[in-house]
N, C-alpha and C. Protein backbone atom coordinates (compact mmCIF):
# COMPACT_ATOMS: atom_id res chain seq x y z
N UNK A 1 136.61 50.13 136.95
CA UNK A 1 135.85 51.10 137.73
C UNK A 1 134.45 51.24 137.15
N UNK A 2 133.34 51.47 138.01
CA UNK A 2 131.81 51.81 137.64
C UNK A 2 132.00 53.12 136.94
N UNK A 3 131.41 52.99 135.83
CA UNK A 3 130.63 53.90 135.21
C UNK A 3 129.98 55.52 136.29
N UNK A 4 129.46 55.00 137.17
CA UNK A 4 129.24 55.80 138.05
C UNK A 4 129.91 57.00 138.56
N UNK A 5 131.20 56.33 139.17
CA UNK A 5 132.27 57.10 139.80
C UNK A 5 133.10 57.80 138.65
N UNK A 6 133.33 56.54 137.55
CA UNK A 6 133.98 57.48 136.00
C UNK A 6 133.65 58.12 135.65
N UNK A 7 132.30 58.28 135.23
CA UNK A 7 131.82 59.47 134.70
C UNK A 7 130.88 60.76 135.43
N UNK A 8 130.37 60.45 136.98
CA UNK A 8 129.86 60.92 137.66
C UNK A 8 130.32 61.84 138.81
N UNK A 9 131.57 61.40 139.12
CA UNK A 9 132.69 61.75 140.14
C UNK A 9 133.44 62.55 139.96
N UNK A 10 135.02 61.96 139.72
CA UNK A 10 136.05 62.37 140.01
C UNK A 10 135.78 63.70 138.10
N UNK A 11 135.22 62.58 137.37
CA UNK A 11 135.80 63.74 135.91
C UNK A 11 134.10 64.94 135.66
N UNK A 12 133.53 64.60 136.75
CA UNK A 12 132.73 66.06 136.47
C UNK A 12 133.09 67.20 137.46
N UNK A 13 134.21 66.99 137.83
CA UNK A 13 135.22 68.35 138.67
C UNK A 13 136.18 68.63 138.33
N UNK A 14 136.59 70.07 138.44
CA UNK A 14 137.74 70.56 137.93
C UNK A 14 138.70 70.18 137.99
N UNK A 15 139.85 69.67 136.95
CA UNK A 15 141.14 68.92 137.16
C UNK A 15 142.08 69.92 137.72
N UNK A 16 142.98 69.45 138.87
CA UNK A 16 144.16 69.64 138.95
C UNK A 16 145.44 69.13 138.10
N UNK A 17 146.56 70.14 137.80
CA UNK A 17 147.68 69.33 136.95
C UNK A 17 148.52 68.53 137.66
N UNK A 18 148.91 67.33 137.44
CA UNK A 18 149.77 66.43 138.47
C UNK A 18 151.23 67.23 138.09
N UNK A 19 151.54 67.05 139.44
CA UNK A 19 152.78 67.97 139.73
C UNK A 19 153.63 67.19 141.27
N UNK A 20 154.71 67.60 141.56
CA UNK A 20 155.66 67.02 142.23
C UNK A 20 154.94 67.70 143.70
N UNK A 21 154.34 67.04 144.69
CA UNK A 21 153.96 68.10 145.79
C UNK A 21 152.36 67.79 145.86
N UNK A 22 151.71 66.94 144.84
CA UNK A 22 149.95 67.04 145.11
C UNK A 22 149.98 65.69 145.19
N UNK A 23 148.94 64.89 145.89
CA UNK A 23 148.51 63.69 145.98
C UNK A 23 147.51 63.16 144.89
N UNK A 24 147.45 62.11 144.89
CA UNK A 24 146.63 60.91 143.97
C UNK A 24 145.57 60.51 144.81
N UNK A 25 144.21 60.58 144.99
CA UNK A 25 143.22 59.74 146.01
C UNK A 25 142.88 59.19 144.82
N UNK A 26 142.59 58.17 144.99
CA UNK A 26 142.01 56.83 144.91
C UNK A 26 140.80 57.15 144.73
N UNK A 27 139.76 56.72 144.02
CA UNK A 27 138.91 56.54 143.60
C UNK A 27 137.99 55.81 144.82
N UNK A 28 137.02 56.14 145.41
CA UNK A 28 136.10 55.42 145.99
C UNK A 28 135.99 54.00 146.37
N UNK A 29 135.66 53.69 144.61
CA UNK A 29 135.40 51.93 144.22
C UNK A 29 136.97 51.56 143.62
N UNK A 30 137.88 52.09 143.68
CA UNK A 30 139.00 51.29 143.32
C UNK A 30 139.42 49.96 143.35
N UNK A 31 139.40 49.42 141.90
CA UNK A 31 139.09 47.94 141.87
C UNK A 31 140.76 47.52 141.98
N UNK A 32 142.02 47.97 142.25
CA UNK A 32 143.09 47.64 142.39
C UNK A 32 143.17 47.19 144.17
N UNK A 33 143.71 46.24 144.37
CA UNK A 33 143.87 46.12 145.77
C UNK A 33 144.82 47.09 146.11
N UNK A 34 146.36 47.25 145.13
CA UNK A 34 147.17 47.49 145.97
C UNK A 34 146.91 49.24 146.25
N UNK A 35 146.01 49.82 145.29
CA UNK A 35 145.70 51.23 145.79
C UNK A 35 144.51 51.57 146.23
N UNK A 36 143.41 50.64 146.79
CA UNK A 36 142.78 51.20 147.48
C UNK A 36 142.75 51.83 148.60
N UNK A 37 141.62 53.05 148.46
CA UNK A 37 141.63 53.96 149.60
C UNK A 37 143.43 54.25 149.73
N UNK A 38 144.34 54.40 148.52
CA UNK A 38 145.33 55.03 148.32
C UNK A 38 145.78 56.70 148.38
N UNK A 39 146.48 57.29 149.07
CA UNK A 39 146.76 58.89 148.74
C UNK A 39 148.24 58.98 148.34
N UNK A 40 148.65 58.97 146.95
CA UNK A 40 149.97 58.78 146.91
C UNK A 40 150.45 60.14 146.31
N UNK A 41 151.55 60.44 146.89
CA UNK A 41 151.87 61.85 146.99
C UNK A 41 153.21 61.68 145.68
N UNK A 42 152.99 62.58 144.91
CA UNK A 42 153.86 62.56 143.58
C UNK A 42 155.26 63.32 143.97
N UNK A 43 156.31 62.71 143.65
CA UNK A 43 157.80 62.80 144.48
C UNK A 43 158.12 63.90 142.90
N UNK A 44 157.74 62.93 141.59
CA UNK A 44 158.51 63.10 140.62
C UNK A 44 157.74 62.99 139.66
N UNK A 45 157.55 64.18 138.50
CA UNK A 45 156.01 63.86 137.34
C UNK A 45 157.31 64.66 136.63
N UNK A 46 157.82 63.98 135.20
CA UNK A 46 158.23 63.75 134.09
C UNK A 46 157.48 63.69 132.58
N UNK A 47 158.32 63.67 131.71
CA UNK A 47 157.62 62.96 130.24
C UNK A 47 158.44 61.73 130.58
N UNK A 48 159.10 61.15 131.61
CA UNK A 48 159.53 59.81 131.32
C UNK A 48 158.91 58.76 132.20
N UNK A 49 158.33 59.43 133.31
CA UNK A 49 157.60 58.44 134.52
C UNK A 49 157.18 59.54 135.09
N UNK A 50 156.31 58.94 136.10
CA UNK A 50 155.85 59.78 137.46
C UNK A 50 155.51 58.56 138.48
N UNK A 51 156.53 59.38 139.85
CA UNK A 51 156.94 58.56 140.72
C UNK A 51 156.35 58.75 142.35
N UNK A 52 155.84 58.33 143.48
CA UNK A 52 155.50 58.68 144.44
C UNK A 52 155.37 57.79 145.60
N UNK A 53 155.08 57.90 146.72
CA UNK A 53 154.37 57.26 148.06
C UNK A 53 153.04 56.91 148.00
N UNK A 54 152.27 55.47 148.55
CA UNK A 54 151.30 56.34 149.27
C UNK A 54 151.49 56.11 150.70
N UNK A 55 150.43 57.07 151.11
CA UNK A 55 150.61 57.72 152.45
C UNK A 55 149.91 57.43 153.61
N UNK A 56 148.99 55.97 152.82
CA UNK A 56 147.95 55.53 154.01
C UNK A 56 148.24 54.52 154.41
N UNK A 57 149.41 53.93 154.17
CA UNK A 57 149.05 52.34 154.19
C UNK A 57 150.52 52.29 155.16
N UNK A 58 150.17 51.90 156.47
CA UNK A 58 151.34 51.38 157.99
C UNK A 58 151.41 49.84 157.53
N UNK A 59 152.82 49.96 157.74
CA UNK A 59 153.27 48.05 158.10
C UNK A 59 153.00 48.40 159.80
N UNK A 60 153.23 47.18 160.22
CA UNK A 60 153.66 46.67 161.17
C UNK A 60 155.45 46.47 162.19
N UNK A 61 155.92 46.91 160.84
CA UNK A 61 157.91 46.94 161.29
C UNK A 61 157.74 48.36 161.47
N UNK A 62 158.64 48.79 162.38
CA UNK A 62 159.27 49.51 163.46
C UNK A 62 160.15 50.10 162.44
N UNK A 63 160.36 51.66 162.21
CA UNK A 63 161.32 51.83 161.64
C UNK A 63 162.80 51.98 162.27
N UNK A 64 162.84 51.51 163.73
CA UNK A 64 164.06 51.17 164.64
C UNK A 64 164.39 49.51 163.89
N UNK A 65 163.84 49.12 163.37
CA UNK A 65 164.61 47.92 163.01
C UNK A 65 164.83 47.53 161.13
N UNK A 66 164.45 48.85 161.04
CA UNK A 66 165.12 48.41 159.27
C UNK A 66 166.36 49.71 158.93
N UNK A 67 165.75 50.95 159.87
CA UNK A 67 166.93 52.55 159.90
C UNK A 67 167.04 52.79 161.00
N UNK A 68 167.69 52.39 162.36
CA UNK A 68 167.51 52.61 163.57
C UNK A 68 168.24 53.49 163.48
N UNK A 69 169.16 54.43 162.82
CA UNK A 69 169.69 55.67 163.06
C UNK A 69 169.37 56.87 162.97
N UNK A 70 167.76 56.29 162.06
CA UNK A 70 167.03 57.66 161.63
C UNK A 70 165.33 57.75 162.46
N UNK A 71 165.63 56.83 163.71
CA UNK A 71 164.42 56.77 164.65
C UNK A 71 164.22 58.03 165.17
N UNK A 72 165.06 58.51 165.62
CA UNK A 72 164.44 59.57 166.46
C UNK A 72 163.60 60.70 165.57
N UNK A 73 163.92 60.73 164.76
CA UNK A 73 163.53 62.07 163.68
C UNK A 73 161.98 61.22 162.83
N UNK A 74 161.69 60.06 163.01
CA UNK A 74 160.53 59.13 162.64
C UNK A 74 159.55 59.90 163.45
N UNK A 75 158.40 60.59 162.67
CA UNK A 75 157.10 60.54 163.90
C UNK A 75 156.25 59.22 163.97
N UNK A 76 155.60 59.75 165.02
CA UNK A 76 154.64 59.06 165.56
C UNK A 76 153.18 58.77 164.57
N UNK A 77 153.57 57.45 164.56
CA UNK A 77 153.80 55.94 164.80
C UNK A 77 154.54 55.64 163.89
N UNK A 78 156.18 55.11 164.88
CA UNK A 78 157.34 55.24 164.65
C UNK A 78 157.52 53.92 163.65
N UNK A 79 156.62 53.95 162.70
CA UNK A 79 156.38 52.83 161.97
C UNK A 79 157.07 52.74 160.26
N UNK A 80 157.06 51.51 159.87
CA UNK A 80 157.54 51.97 158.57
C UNK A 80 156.30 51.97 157.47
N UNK A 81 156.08 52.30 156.40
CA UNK A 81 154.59 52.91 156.01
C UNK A 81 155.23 51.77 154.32
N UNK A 82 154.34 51.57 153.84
CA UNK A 82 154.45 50.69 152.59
C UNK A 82 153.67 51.82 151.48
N UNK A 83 155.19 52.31 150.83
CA UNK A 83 154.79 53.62 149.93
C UNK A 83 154.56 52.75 148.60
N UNK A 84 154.59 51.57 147.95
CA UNK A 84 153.97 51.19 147.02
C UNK A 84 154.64 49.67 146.82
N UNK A 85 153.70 49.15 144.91
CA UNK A 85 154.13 47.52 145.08
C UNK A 85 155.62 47.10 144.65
N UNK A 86 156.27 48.55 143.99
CA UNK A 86 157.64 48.07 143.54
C UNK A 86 158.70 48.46 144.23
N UNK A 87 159.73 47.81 144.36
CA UNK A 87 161.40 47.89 144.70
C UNK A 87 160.93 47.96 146.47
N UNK A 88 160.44 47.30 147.37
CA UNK A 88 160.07 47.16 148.53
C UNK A 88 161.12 47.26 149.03
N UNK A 89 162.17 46.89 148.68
CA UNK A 89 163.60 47.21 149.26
C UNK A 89 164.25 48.01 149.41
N UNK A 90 163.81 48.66 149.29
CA UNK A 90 164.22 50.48 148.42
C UNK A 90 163.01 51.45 149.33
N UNK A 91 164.01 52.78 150.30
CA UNK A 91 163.05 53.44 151.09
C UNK A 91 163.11 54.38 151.10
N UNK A 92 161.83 55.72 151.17
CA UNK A 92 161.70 57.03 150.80
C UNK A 92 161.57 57.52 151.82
N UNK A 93 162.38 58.56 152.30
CA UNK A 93 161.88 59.87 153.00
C UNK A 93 161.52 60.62 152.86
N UNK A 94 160.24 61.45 153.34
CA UNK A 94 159.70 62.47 153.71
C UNK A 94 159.66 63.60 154.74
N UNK A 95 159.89 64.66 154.54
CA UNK A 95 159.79 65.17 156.04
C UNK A 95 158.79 66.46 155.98
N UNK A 96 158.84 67.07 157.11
CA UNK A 96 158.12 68.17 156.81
C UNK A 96 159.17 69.52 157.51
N UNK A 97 159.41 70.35 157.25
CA UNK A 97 160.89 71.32 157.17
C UNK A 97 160.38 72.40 158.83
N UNK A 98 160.91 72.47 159.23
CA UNK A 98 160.62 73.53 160.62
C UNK A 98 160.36 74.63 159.79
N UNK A 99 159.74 75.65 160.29
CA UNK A 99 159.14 77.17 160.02
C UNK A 99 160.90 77.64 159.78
N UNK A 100 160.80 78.77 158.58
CA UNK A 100 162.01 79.44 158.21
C UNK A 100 162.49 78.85 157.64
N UNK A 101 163.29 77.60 157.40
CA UNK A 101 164.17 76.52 157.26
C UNK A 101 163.87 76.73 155.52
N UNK A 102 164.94 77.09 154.91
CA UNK A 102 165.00 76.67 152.93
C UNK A 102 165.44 76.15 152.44
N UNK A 103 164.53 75.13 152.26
CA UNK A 103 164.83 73.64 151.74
C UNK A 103 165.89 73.62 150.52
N UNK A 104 166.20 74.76 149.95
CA UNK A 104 166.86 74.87 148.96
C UNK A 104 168.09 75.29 149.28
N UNK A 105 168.41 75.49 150.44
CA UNK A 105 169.47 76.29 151.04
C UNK A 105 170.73 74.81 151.20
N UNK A 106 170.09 73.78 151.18
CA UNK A 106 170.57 72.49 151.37
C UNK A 106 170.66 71.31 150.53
N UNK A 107 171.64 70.63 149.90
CA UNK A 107 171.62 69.42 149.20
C UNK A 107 170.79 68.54 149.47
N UNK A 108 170.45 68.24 151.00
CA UNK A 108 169.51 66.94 151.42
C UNK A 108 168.55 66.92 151.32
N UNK A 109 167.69 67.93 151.02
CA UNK A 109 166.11 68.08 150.79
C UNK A 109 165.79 68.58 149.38
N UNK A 110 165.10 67.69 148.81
CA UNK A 110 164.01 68.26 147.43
C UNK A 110 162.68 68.77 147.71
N UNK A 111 162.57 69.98 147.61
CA UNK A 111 160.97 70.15 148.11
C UNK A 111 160.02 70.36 147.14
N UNK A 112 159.14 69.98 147.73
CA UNK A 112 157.97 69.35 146.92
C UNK A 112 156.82 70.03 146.72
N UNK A 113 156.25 70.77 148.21
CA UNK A 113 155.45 71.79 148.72
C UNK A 113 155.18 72.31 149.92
N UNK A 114 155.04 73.51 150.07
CA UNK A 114 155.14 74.37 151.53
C UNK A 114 156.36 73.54 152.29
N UNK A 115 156.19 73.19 153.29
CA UNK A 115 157.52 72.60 153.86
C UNK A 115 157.73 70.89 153.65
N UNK A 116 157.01 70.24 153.08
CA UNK A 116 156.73 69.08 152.66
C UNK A 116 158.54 69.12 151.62
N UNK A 117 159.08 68.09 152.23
CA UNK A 117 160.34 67.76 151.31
C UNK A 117 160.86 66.46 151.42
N UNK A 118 161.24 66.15 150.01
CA UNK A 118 161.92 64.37 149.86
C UNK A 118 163.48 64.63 150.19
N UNK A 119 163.60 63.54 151.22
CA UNK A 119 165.12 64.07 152.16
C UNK A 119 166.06 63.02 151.17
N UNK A 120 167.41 63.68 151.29
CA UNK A 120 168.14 61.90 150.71
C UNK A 120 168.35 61.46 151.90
N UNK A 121 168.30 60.28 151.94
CA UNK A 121 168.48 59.25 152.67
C UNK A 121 170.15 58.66 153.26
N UNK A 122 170.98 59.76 152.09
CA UNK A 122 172.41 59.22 151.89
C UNK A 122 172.94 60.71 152.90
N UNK A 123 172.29 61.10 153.47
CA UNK A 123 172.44 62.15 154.26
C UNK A 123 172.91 61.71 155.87
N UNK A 124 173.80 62.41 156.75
CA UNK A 124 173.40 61.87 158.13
C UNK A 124 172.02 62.85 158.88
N UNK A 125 171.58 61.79 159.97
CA UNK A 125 170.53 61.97 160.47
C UNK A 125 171.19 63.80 161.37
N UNK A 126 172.31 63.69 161.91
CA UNK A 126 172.24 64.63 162.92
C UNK A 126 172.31 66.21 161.67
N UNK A 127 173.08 65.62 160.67
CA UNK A 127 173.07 67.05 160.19
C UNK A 127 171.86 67.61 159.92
N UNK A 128 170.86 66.86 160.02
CA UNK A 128 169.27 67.14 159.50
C UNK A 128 168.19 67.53 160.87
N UNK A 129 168.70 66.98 161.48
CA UNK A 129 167.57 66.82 162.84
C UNK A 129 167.27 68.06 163.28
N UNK A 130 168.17 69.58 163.24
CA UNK A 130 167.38 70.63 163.24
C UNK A 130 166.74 71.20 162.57
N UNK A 131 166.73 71.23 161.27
CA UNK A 131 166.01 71.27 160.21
C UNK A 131 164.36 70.69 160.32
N UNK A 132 164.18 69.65 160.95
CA UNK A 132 163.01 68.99 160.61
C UNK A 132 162.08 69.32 161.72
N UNK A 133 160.81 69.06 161.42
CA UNK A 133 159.23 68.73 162.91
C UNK A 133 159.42 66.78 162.57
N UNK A 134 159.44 66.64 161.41
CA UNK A 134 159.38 65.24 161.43
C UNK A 134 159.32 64.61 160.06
N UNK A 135 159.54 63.19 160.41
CA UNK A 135 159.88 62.38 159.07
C UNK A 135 159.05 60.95 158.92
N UNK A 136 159.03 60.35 158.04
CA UNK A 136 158.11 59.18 157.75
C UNK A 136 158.68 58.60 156.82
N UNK A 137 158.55 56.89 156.89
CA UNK A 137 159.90 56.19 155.99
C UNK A 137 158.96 55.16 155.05
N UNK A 138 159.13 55.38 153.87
CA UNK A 138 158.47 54.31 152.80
C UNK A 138 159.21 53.19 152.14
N UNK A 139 158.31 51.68 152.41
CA UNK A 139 159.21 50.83 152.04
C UNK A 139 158.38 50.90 150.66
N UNK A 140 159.26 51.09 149.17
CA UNK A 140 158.71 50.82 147.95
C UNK A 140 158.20 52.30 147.65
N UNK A 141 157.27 51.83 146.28
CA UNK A 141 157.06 53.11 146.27
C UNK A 141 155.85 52.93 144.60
N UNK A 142 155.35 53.82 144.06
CA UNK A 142 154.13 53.69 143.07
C UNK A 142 155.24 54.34 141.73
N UNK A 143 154.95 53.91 140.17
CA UNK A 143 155.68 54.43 139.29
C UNK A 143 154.58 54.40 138.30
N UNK A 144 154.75 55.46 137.28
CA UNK A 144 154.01 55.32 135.92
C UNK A 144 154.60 55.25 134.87
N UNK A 145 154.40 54.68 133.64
CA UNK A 145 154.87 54.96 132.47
C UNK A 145 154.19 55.94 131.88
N UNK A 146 154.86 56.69 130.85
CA UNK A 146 154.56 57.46 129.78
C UNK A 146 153.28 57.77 129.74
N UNK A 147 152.03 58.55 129.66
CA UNK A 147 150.44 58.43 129.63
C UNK A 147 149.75 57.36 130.55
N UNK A 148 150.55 56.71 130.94
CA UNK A 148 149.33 55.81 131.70
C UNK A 148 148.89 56.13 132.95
N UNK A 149 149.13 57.30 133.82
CA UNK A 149 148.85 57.88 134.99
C UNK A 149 147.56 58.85 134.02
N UNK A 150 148.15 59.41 132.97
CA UNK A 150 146.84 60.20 132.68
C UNK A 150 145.58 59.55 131.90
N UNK A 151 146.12 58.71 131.62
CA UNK A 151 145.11 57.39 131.23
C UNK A 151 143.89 57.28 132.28
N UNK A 152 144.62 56.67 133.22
CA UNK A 152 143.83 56.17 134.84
C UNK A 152 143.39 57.67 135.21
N UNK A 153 143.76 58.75 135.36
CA UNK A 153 143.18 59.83 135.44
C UNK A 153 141.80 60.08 134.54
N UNK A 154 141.89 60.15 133.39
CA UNK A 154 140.72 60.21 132.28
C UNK A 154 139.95 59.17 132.85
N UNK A 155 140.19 57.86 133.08
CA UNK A 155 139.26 56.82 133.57
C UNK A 155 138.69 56.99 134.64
N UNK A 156 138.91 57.71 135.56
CA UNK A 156 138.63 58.57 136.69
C UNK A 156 139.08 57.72 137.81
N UNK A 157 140.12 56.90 138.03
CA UNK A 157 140.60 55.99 138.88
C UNK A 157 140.93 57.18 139.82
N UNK A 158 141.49 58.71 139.87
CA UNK A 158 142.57 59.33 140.48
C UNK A 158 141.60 60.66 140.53
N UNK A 159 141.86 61.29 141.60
CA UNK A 159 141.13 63.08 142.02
C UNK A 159 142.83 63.42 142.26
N UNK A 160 143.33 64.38 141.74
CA UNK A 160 144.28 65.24 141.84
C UNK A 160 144.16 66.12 142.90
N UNK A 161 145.06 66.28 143.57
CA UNK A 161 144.56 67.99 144.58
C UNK A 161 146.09 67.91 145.90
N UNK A 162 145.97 69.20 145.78
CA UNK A 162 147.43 69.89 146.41
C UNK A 162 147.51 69.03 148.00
N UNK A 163 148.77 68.54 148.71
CA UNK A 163 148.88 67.68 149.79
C UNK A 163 149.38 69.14 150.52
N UNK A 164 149.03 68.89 151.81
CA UNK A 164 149.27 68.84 153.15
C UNK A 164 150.14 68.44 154.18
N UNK A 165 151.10 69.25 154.96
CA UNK A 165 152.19 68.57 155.75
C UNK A 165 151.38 67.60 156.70
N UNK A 166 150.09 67.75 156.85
CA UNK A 166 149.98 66.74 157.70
C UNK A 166 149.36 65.72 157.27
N UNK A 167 149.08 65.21 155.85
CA UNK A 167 148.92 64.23 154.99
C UNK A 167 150.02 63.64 155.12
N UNK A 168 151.21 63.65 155.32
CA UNK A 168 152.31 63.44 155.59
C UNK A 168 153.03 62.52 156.81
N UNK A 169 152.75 63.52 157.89
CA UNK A 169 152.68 63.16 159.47
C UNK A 169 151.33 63.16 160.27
N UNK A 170 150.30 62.31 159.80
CA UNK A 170 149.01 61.75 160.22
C UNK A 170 148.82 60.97 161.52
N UNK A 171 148.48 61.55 162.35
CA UNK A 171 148.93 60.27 163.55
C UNK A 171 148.48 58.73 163.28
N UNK A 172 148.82 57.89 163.59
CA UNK A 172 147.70 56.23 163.16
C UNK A 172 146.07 56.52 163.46
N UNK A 173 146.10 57.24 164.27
CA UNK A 173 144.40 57.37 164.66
C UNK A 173 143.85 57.53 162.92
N UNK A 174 144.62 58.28 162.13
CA UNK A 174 144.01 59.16 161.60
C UNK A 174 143.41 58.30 160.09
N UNK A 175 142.42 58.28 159.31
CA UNK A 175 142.33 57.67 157.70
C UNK A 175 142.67 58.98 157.41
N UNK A 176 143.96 58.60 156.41
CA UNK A 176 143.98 59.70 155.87
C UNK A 176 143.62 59.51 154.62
N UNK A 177 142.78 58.61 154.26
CA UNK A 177 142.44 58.68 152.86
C UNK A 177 140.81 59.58 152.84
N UNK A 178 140.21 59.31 153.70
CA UNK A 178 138.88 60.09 154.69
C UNK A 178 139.11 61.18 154.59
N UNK A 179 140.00 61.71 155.42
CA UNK A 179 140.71 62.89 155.50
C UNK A 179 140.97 64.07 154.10
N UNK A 180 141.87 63.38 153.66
CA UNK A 180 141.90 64.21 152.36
C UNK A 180 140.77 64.24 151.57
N UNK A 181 139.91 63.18 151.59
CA UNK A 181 138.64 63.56 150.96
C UNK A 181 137.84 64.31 151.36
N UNK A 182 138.18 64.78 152.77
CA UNK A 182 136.60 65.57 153.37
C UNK A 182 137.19 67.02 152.87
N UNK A 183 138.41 67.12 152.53
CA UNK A 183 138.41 68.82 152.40
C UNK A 183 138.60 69.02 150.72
N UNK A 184 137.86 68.03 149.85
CA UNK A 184 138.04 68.14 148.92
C UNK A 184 136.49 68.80 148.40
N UNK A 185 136.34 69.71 147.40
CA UNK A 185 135.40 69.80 146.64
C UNK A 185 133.76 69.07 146.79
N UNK A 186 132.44 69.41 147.10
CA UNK A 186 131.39 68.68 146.77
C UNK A 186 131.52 68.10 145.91
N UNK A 187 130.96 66.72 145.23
CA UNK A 187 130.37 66.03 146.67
C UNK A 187 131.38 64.92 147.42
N UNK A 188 133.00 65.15 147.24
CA UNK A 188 133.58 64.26 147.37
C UNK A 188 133.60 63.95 149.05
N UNK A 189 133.10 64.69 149.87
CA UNK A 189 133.11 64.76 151.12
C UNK A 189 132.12 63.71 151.65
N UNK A 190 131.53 63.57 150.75
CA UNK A 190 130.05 62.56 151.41
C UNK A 190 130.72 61.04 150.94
N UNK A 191 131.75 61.11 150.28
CA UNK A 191 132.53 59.76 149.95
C UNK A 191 133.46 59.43 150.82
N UNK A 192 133.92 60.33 151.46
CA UNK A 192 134.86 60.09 152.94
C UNK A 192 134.84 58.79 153.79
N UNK A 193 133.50 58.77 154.24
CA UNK A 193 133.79 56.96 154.57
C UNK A 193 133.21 55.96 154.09
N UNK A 194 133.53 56.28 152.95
CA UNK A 194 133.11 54.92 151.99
C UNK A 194 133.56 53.74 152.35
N UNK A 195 133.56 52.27 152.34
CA UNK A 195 134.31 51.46 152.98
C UNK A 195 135.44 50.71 152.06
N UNK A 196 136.01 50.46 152.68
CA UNK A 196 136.91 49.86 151.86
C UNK A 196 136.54 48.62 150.75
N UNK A 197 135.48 47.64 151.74
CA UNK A 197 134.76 46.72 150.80
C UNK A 197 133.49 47.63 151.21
N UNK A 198 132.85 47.70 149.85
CA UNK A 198 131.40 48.26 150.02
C UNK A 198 130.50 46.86 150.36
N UNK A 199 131.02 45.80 150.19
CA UNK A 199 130.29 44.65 151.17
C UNK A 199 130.30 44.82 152.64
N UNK A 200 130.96 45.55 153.62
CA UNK A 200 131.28 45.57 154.54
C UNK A 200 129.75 46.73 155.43
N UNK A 201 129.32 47.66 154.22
CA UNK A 201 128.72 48.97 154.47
C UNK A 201 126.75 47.94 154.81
């Protein structure tokens, strides 16, 4: 990462603590392919790992053809979303909980924040479907070892800051990596549409 963004950016603003429930943006110039223009939402922050989605990045597969039992409760775009580079085989749910509904009141949901909750998957769909507004399915998923998330944090790869149910359930129209940046703190708003290749700008 530039000097610029490391020391100019993300670490001359107030840190948030990573916690189970806030997202990861990506750094501007993020020199990693697989997380650029990344928002990965932290499932699980430990002293042994910290584990998450991200939340911008749509495949192209249908989530009728890898969980067709859990389509209907899929929002729109009924797609399957590529939550990171490891265990691709391996898939996360998200949902966001109907008004009233306590997530704690139930085995199938871990919640994370406001109605934002990680569903098990080993659950059936119907016992859940009143419970929910909607769900979104990750193939894979992002992991850290021991300090090295706060590592890349200090390096200023990462802006910390509390997620949104609709960071979550974004329609395709939407960047939500844009998005979460515009309601972040000066001057991160004027970085919103940065391009993905700054060759492109």
């Amino acid at each position: 990462m530039s000097d610029f963004y490391a020391d100019r950016l993300f670490n001359a603003l107030e840190r948030n603590e990573v916690s189970p429930g806030m997202v990861l943006v990506a750094a501007p110039d993020m020199e990693s392919v697989e997380f650029n223009r990344s928002v990965v939402l932290v499932i699980e922050h430990s002293q042994s790992t910290t584990f998450g989605v991200n939340l911008a990045a749509r495949s192209d597969l249908a989530v009728a053809n890898v969980l067709p039992e859990w389509t209907d409760l899929a929002a729109k775009p009924q797609a399957l979303y590529i939550g990171g580079p490891l265990n691709q085989q391996a898939v996360v749910g998200l949902a966001i909980t109907k008004a009233g509904v306590d997530p704690a009141a139930t085995t199938h949901f871990n919640r994370l924040a406001n109605r934002l909750v990680h569903v098990d998957l080993r659950s059936s769909p119907t016992e859940i479907a009143e419970s929910l507004e909607g769900m979104r399915f990750f193939a894979g998923y992002a992991e850290w070892a021991p300090g090295q998330l706060e590592a890349e944090i200090e390096a200023g790869d990462w802006y910390v800051a509390p997620a949104l149910p609709s960071d979550v359930l974004a329609p395709g129209r939407v960047d939500v990596w844009g998005d979460v940046m515009r309601r972040q703190p000066m001057p991160l708003p004027l970085y919103s549409t940065y391009p993905s290749d700054p060759h492109d700008n």
